[in-house]
PDB file of N, CA and C in Angstrom:
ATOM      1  N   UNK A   1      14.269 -27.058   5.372  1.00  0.00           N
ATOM      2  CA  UNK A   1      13.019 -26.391   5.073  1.00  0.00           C
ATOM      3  C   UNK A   1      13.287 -24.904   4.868  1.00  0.00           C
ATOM      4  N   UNK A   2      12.756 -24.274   3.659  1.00  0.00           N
ATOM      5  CA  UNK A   2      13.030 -22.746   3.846  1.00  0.00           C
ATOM      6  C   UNK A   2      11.952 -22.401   3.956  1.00  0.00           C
ATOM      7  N   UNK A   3      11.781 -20.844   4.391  1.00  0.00           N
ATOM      8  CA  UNK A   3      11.193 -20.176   5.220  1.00  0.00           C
ATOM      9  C   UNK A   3      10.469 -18.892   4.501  1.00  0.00           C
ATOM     10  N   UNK A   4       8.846 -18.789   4.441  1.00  0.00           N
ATOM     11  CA  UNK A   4       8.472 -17.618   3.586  1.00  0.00           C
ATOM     12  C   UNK A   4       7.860 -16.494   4.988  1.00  0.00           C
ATOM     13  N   UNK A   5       8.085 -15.820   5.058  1.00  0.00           N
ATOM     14  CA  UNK A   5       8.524 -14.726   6.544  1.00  0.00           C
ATOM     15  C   UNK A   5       7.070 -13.601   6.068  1.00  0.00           C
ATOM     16  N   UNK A   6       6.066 -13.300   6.789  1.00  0.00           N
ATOM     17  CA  UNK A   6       5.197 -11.616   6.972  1.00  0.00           C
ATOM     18  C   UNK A   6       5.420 -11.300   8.208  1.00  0.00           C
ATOM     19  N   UNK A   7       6.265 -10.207   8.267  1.00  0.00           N
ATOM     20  CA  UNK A   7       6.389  -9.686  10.197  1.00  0.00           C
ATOM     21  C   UNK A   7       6.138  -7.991   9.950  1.00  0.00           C
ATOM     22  N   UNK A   8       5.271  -8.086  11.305  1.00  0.00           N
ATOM     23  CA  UNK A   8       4.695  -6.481  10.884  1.00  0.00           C
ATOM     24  C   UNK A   8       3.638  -6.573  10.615  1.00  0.00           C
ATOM     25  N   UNK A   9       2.753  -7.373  10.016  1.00  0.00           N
ATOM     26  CA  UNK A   9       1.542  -7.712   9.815  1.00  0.00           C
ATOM     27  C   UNK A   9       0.676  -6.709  11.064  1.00  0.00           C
ATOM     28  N   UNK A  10      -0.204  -5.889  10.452  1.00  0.00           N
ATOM     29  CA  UNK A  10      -0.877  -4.840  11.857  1.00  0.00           C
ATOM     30  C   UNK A  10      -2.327  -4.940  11.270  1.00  0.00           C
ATOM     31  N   UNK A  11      -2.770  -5.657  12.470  1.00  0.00           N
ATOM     32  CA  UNK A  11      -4.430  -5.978  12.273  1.00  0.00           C
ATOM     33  C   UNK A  11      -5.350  -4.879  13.358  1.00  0.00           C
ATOM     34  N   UNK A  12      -6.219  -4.831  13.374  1.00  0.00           N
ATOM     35  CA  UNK A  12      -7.309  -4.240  13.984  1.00  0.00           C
ATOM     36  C   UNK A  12      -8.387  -4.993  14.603  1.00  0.00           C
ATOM     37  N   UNK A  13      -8.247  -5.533  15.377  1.00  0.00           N
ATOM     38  CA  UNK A  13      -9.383  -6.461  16.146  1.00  0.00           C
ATOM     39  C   UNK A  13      -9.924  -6.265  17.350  1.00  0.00           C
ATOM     40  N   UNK A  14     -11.237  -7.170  17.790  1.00  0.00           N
ATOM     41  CA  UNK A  14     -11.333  -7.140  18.842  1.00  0.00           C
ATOM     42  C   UNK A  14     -11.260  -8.166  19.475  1.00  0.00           C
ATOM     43  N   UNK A  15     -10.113  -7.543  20.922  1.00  0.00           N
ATOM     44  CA  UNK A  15      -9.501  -8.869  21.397  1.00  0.00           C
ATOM     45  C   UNK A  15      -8.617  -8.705  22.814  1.00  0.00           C
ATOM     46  N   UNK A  16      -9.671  -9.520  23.904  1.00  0.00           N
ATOM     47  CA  UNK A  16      -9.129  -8.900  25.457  1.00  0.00           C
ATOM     48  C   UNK A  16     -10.312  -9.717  25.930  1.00  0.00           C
ATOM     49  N   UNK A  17     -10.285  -9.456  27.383  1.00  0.00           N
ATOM     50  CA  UNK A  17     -10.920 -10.333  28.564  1.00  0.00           C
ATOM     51  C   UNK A  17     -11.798  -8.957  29.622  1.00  0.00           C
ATOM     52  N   UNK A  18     -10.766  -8.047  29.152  1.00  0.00           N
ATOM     53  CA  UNK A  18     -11.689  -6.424  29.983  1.00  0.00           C
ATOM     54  C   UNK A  18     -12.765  -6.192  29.444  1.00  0.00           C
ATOM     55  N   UNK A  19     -14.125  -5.611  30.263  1.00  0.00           N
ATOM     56  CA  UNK A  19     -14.881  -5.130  29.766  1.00  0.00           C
ATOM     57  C   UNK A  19     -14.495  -4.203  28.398  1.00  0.00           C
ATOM     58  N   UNK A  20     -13.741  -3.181  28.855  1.00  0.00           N
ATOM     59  CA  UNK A  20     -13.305  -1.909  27.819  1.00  0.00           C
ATOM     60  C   UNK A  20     -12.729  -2.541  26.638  1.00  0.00           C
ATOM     61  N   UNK A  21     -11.830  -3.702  26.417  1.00  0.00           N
ATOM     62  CA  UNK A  21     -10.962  -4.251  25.542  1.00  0.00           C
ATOM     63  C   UNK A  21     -12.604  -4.841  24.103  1.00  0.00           C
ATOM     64  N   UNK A  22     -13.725  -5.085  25.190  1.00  0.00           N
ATOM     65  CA  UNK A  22     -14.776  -6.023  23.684  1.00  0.00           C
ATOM     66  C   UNK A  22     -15.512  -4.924  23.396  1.00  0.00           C
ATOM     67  N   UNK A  23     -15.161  -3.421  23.499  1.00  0.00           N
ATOM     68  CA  UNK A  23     -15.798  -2.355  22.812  1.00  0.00           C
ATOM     69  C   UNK A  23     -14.869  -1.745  21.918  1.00  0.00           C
ATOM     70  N   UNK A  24     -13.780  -2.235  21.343  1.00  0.00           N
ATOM     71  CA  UNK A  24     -13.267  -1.310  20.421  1.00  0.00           C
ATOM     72  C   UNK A  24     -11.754  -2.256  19.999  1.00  0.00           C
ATOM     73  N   UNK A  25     -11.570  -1.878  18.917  1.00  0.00           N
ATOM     74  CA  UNK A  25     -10.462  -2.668  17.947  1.00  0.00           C
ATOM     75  C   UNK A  25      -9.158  -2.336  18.785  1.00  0.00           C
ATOM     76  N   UNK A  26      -8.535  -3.444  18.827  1.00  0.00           N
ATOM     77  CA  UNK A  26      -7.350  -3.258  19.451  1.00  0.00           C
ATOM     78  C   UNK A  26      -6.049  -3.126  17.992  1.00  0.00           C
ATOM     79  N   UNK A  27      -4.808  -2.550  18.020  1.00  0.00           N
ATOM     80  CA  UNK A  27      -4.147  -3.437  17.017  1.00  0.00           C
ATOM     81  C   UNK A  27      -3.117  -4.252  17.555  1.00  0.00           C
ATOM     82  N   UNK A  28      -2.896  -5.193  16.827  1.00  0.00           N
ATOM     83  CA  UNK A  28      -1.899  -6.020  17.147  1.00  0.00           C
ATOM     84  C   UNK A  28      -0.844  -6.079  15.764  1.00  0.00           C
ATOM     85  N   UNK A  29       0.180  -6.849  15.996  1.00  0.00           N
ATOM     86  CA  UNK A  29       1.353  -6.683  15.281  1.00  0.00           C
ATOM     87  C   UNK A  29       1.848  -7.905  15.324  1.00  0.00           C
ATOM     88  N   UNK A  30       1.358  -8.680  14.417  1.00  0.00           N
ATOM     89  CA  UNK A  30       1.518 -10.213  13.465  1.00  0.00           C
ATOM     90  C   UNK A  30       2.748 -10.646  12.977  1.00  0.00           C
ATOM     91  N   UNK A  31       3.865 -11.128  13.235  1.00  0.00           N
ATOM     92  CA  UNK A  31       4.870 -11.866  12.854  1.00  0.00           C
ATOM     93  C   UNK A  31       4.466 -13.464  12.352  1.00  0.00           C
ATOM     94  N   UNK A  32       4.725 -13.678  10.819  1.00  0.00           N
ATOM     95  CA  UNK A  32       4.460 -15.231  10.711  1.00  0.00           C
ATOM     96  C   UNK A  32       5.916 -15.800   9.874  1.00  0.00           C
ATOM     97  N   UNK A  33       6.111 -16.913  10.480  1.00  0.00           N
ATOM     98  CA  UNK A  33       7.375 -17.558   9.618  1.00  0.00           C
ATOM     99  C   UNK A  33       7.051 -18.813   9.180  1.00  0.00           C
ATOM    100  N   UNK A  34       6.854 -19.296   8.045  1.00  0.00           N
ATOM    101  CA  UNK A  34       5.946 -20.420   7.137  1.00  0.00           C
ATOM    102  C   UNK A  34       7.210 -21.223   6.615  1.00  0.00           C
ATOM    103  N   UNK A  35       6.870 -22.513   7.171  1.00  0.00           N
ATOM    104  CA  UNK A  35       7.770 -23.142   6.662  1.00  0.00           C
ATOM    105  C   UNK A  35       7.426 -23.759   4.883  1.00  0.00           C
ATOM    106  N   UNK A  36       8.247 -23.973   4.023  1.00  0.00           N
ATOM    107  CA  UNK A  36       7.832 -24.337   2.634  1.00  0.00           C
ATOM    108  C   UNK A  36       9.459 -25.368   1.767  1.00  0.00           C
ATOM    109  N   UNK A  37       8.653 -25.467   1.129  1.00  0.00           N
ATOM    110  CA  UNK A  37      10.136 -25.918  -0.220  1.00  0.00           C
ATOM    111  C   UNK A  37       9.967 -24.677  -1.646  1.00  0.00           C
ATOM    112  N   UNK A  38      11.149 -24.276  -1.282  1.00  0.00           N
ATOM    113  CA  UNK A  38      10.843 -22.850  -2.306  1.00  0.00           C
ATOM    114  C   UNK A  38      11.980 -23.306  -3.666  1.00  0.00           C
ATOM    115  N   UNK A  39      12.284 -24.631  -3.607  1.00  0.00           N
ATOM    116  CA  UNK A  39      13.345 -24.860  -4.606  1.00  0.00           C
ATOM    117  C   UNK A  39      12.381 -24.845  -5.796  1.00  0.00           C
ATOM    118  N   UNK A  40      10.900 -25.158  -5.581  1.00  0.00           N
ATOM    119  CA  UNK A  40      10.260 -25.295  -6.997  1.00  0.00           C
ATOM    120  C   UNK A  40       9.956 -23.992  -7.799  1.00  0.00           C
ATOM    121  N   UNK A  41       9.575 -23.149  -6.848  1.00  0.00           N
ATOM    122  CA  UNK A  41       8.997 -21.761  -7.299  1.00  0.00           C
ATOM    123  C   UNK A  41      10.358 -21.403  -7.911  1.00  0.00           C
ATOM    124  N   UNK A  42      11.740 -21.614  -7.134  1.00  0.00           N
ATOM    125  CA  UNK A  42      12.983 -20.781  -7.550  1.00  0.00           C
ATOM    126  C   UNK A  42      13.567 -21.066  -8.794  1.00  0.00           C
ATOM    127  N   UNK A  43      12.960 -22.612  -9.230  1.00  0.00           N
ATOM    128  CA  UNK A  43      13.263 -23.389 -11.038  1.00  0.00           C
ATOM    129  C   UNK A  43      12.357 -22.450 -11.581  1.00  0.00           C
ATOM    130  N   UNK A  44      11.233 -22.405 -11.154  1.00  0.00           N
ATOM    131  CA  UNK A  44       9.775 -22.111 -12.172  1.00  0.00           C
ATOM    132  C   UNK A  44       9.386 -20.319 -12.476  1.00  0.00           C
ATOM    133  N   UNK A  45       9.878 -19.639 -11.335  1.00  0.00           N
ATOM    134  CA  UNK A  45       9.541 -18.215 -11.824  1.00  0.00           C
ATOM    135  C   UNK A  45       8.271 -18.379 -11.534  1.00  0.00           C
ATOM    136  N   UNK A  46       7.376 -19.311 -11.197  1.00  0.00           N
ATOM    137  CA  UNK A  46       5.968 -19.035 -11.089  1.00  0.00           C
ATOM    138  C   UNK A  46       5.381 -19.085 -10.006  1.00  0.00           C
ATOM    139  N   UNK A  47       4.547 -17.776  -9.839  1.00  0.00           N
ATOM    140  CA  UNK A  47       3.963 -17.933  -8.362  1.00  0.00           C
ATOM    141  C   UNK A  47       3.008 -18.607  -8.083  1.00  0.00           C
ATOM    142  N   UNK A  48       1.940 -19.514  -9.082  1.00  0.00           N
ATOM    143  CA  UNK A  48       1.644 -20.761  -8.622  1.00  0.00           C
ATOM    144  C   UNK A  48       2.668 -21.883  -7.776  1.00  0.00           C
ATOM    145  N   UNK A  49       3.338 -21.642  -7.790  1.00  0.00           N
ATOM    146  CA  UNK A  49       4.225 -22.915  -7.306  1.00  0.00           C
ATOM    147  C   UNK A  49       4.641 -22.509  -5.837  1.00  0.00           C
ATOM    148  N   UNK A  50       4.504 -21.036  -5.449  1.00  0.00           N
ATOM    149  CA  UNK A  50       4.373 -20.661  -4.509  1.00  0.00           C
ATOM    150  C   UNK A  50       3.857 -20.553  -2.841  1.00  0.00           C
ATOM    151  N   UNK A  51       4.376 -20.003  -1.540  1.00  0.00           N
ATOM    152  CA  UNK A  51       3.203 -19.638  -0.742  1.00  0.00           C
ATOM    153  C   UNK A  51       3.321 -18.027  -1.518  1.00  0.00           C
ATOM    154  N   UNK A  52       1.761 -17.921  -1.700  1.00  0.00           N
ATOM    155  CA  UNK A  52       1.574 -16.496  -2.213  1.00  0.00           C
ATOM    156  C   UNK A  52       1.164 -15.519  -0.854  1.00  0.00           C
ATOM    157  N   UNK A  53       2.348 -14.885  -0.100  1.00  0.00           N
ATOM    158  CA  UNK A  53       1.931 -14.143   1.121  1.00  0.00           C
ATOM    159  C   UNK A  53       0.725 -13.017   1.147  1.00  0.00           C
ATOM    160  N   UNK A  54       0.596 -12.618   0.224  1.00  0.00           N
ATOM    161  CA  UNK A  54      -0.790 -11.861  -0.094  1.00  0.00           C
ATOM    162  C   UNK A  54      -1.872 -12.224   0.043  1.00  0.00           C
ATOM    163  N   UNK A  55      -1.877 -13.875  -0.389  1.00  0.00           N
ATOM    164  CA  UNK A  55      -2.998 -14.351  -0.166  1.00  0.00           C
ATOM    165  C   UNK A  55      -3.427 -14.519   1.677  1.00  0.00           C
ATOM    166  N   UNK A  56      -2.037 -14.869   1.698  1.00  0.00           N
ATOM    167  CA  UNK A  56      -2.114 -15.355   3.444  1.00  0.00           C
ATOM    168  C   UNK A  56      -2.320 -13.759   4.118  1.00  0.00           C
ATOM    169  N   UNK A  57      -1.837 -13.029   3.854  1.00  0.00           N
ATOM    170  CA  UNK A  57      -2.185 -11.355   4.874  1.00  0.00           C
ATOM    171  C   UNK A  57      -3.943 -11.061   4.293  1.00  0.00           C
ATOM    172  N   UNK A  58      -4.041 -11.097   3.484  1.00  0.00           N
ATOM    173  CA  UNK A  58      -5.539 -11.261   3.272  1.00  0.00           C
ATOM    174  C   UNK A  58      -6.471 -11.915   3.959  1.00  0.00           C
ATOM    175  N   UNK A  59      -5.899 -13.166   4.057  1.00  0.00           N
ATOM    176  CA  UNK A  59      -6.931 -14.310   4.882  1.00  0.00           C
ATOM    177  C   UNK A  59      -7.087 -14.124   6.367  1.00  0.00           C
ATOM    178  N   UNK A  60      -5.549 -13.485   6.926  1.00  0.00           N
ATOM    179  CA  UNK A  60      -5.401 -13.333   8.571  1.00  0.00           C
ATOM    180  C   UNK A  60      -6.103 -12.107   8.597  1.00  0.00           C
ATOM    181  N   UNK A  61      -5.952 -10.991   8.137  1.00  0.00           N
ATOM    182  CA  UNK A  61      -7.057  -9.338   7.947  1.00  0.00           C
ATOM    183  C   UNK A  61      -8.609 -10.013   8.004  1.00  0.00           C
ATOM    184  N   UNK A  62      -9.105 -10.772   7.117  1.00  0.00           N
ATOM    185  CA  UNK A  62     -10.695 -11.347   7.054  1.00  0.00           C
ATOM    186  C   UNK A  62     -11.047 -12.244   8.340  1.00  0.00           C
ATOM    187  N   UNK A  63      -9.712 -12.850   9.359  1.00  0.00           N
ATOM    188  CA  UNK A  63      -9.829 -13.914  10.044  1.00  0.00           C
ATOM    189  C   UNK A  63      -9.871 -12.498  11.157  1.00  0.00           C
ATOM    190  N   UNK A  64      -9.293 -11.610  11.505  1.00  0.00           N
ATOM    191  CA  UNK A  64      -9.311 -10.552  12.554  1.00  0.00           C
ATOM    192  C   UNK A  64     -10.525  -9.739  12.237  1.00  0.00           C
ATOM    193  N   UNK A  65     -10.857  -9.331  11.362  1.00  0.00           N
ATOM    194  CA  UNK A  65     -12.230  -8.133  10.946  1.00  0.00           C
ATOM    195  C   UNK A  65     -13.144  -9.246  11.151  1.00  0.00           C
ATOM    196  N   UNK A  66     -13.118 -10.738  10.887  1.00  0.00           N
ATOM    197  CA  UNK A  66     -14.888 -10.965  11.509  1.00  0.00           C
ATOM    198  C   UNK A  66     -14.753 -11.712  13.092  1.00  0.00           C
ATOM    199  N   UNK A  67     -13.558 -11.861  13.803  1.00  0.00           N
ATOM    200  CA  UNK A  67     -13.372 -12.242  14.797  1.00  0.00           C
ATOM    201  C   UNK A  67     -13.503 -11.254  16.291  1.00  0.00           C
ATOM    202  N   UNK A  68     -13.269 -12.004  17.379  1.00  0.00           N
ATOM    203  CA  UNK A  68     -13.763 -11.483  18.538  1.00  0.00           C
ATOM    204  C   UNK A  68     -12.985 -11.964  19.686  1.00  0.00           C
ATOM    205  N   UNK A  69     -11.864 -12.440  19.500  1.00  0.00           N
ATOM    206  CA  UNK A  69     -11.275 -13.625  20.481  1.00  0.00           C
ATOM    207  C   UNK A  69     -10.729 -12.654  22.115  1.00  0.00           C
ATOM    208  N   UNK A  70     -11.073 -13.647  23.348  1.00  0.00           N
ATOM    209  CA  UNK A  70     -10.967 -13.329  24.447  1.00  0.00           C
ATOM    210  C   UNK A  70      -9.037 -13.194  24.522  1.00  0.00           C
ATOM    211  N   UNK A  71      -8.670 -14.274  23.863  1.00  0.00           N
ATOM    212  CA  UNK A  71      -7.163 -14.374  24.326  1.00  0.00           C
ATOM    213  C   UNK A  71      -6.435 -14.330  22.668  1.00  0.00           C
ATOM    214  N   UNK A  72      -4.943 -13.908  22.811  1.00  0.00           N
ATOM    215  CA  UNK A  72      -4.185 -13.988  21.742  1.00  0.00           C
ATOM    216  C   UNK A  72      -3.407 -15.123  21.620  1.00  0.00           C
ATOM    217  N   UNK A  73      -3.536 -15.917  22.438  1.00  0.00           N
ATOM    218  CA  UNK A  73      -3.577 -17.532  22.426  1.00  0.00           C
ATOM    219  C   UNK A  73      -4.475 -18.228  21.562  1.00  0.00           C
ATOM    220  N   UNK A  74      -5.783 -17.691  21.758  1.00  0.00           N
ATOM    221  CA  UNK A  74      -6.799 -18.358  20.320  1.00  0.00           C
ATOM    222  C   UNK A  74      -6.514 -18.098  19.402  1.00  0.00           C
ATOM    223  N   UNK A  75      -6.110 -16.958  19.278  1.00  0.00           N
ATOM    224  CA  UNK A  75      -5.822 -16.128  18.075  1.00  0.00           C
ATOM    225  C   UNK A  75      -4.312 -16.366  17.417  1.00  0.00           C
ATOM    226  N   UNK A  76      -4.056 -17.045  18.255  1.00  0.00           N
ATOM    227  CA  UNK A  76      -2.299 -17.106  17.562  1.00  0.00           C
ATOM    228  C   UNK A  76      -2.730 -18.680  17.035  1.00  0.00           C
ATOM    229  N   UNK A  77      -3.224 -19.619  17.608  1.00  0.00           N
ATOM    230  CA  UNK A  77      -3.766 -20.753  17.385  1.00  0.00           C
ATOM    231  C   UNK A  77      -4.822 -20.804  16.200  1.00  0.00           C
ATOM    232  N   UNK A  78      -5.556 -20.440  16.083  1.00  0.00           N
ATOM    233  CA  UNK A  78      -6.544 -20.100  14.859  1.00  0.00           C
ATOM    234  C   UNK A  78      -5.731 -19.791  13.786  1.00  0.00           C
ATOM    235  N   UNK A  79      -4.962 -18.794  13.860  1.00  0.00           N
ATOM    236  CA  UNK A  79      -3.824 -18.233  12.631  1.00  0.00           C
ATOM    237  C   UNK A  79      -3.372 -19.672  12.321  1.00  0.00           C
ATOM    238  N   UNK A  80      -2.374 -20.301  13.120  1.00  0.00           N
ATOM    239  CA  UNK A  80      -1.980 -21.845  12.855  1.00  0.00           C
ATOM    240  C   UNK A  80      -2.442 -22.432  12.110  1.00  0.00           C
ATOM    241  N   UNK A  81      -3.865 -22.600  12.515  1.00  0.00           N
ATOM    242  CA  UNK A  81      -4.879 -24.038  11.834  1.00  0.00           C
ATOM    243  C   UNK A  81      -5.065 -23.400  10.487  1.00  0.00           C
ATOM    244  N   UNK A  82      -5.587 -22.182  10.383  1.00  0.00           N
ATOM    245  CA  UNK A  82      -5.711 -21.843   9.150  1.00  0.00           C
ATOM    246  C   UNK A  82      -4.481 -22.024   8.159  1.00  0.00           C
ATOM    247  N   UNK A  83      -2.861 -21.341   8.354  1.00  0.00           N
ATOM    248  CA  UNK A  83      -2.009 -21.494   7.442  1.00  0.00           C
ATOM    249  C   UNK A  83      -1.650 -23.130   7.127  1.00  0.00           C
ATOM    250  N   UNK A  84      -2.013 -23.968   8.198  1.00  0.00           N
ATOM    251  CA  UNK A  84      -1.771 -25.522   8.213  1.00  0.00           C
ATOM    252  C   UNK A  84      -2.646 -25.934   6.911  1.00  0.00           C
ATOM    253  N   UNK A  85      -3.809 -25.797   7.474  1.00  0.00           N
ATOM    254  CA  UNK A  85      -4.765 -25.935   6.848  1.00  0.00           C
ATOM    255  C   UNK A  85      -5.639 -25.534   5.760  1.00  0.00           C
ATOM    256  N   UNK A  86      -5.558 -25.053   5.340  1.00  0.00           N
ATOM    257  CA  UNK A  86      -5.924 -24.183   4.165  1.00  0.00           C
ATOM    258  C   UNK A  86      -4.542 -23.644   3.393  1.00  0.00           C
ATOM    259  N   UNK A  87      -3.762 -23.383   3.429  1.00  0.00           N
ATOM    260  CA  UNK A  87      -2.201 -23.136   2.640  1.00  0.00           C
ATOM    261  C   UNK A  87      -1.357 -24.131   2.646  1.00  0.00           C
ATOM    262  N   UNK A  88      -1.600 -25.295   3.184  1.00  0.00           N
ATOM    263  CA  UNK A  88      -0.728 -26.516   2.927  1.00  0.00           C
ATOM    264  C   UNK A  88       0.970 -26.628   3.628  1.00  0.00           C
ATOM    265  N   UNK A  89       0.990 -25.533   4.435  1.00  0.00           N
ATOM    266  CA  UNK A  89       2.371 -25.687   5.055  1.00  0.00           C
ATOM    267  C   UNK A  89       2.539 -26.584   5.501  1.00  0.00           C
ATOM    268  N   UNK A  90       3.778 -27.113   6.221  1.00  0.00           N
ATOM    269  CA  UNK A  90       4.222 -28.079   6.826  1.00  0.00           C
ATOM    270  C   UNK A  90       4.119 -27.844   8.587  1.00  0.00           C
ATOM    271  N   UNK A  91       4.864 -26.240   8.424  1.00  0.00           N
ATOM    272  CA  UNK A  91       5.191 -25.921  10.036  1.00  0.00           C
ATOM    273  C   UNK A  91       5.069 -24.182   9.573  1.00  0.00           C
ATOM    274  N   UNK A  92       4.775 -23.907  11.034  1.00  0.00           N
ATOM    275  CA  UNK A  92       4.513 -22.178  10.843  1.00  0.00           C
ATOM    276  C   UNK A  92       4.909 -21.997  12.617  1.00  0.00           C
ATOM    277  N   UNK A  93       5.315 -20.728  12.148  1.00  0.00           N
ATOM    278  CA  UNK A  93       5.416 -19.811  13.839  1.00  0.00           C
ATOM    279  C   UNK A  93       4.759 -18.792  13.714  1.00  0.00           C
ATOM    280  N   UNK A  94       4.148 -18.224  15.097  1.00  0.00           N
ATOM    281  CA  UNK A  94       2.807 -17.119  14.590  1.00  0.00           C
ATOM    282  C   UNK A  94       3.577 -16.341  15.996  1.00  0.00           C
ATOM    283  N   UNK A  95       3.387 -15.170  15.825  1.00  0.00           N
ATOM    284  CA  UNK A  95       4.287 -14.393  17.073  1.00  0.00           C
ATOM    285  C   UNK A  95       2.804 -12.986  17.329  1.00  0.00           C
ATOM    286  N   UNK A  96       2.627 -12.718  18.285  1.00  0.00           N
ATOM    287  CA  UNK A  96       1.615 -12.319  18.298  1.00  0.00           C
ATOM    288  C   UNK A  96       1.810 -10.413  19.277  1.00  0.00           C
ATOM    289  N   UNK A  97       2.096  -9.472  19.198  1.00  0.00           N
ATOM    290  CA  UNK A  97       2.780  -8.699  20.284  1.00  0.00           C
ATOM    291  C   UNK A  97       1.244  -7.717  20.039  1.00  0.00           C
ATOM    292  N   UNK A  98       0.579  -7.758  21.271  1.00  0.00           N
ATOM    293  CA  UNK A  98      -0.090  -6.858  21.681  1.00  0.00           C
ATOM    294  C   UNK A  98       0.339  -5.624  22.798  1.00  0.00           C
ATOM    295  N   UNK A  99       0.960  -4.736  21.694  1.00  0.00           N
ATOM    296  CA  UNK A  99       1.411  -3.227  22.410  1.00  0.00           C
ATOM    297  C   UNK A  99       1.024  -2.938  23.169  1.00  0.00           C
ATOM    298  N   UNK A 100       1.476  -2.607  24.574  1.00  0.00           N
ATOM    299  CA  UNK A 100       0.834  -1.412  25.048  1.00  0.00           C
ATOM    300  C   UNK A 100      -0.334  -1.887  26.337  1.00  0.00           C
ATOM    301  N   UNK A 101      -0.177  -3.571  26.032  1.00  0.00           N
ATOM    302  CA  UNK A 101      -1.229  -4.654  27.049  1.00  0.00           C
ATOM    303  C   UNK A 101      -0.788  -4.074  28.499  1.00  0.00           C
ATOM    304  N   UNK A 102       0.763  -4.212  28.970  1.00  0.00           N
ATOM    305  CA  UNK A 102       0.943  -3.598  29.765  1.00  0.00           C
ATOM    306  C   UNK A 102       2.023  -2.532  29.808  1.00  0.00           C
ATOM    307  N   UNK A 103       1.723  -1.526  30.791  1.00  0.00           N
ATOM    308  CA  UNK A 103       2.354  -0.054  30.437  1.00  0.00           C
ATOM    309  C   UNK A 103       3.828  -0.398  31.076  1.00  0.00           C
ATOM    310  N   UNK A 104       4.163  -0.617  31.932  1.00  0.00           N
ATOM    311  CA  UNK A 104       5.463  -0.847  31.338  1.00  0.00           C
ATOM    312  C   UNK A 104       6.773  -2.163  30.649  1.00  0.00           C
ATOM    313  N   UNK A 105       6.104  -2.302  29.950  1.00  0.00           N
ATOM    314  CA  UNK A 105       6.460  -3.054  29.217  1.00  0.00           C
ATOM    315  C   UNK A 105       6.095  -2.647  27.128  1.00  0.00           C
ATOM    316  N   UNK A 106       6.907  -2.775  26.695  1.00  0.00           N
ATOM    317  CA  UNK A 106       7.104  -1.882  25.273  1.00  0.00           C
ATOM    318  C   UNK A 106       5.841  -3.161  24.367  1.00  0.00           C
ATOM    319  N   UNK A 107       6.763  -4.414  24.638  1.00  0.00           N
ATOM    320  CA  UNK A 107       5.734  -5.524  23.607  1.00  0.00           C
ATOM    321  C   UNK A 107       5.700  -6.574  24.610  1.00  0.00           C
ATOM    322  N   UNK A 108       4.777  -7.391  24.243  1.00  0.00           N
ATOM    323  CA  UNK A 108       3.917  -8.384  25.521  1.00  0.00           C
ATOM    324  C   UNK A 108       3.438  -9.628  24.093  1.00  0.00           C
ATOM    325  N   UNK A 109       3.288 -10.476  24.061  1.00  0.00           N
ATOM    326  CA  UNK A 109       2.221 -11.535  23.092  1.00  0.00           C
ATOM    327  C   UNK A 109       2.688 -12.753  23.519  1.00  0.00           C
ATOM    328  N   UNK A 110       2.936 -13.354  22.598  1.00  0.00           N
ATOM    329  CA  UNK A 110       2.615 -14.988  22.634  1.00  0.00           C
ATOM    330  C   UNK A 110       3.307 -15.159  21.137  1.00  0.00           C
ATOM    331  N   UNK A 111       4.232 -16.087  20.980  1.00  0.00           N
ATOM    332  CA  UNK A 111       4.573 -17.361  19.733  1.00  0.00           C
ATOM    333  C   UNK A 111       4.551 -18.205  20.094  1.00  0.00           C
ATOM    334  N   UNK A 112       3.839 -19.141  19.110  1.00  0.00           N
ATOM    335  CA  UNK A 112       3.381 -20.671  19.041  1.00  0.00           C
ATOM    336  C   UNK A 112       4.124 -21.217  17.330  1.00  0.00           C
ATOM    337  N   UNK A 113       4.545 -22.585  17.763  1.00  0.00           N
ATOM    338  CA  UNK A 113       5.050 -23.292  16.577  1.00  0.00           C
ATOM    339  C   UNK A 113       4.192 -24.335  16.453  1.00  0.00           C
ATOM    340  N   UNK A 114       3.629 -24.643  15.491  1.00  0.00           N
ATOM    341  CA  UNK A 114       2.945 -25.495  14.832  1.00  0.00           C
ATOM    342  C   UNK A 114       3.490 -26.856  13.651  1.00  0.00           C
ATOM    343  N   UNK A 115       3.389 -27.702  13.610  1.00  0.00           N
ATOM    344  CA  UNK A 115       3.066 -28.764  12.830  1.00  0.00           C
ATOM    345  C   UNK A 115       2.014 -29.284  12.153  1.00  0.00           C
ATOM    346  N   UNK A 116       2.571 -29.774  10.986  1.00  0.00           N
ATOM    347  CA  UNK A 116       1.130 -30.547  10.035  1.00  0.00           C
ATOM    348  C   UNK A 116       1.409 -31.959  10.934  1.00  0.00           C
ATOM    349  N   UNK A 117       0.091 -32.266  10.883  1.00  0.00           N
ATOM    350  CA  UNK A 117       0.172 -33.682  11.733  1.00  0.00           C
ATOM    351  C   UNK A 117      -0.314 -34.398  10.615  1.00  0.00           C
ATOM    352  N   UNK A 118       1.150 -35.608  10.521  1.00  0.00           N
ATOM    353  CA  UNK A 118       0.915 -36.650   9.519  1.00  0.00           C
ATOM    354  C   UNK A 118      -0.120 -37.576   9.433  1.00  0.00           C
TER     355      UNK A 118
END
C-alpha cells in the first residue's frame, strides 16, 4: 500500500474538558498518513485518479471551524470516519499533538489507525 502523507496540518478549534479550554480556539497540529494505490495516478498524470490532499486539508479545517469536541480522541476518530468515508481510503493514521496541554511536556496527543471495514 503506498502512502499519501499531510503532517503539520495546524487547525484552530475548540477543544478541551476545562471550563477555560470551551471559550477560545485551541491549535492543534494534524499529522495524517492515508493509505492509497498511487500506481494509477503515477501511469495517468491525472489528479482525478488521485487522493487530492487539498481536498482532504479543506474538509479537516471545515470539520475543526464548525466543531466543538471535549476530547482529541473524538476528534482524531471523526478525522478517521471522514477520510474512510467520504475519500475512499482503505487505512489512515491520524496523529493528533495538542501543544502545550501540559507544561512540561513539549507535545502530548493521541494516534489512531483505522481500517475500511469490508
Amino acid at each position: 500500500m503506498d502512502i499519501v502523507f499531510l503532517h503539520g496540518l495546524k487547525i484552530d478549534t475548540v477543544i478541551g474538558i476545562w471550563d477555560w479550554e470551551r471559550k477560545l480556539k485551541q491549535t492543534l497540529v494534524i499529522d495524517l498518513d492515508m493509505g492509497a494505490d498511487l500506481s494509477i495516478p503515477g501511469r495517468s498524470d491525472n489528479i482525478e485518479d488521485t487522493l487530492d490532499y487539498k481536498s482532504v486539508t479543506k474538509r479537516i479545517m471545515k470539520l475543526a471551524d464548525e466543531s466543538a469536541f471535549l476530547l482529541v480522541e473524538k476528534l482524531a476518530e471523526t478525522i478517521a470516519d471522514i477520510l474512510l468515508d467520504e475519500f475512499k481510503i482503505p487505512w489512515v493514521r491520524v496523529r493528533i499533538n495538542k501543544q502545550g496541554a501540559v507544561r512540561q511536556v513539549r507535545d502530548v496527543g493521541v494516534m489512531i489507525e483505522r481500517s475500511r471495514k469490508s
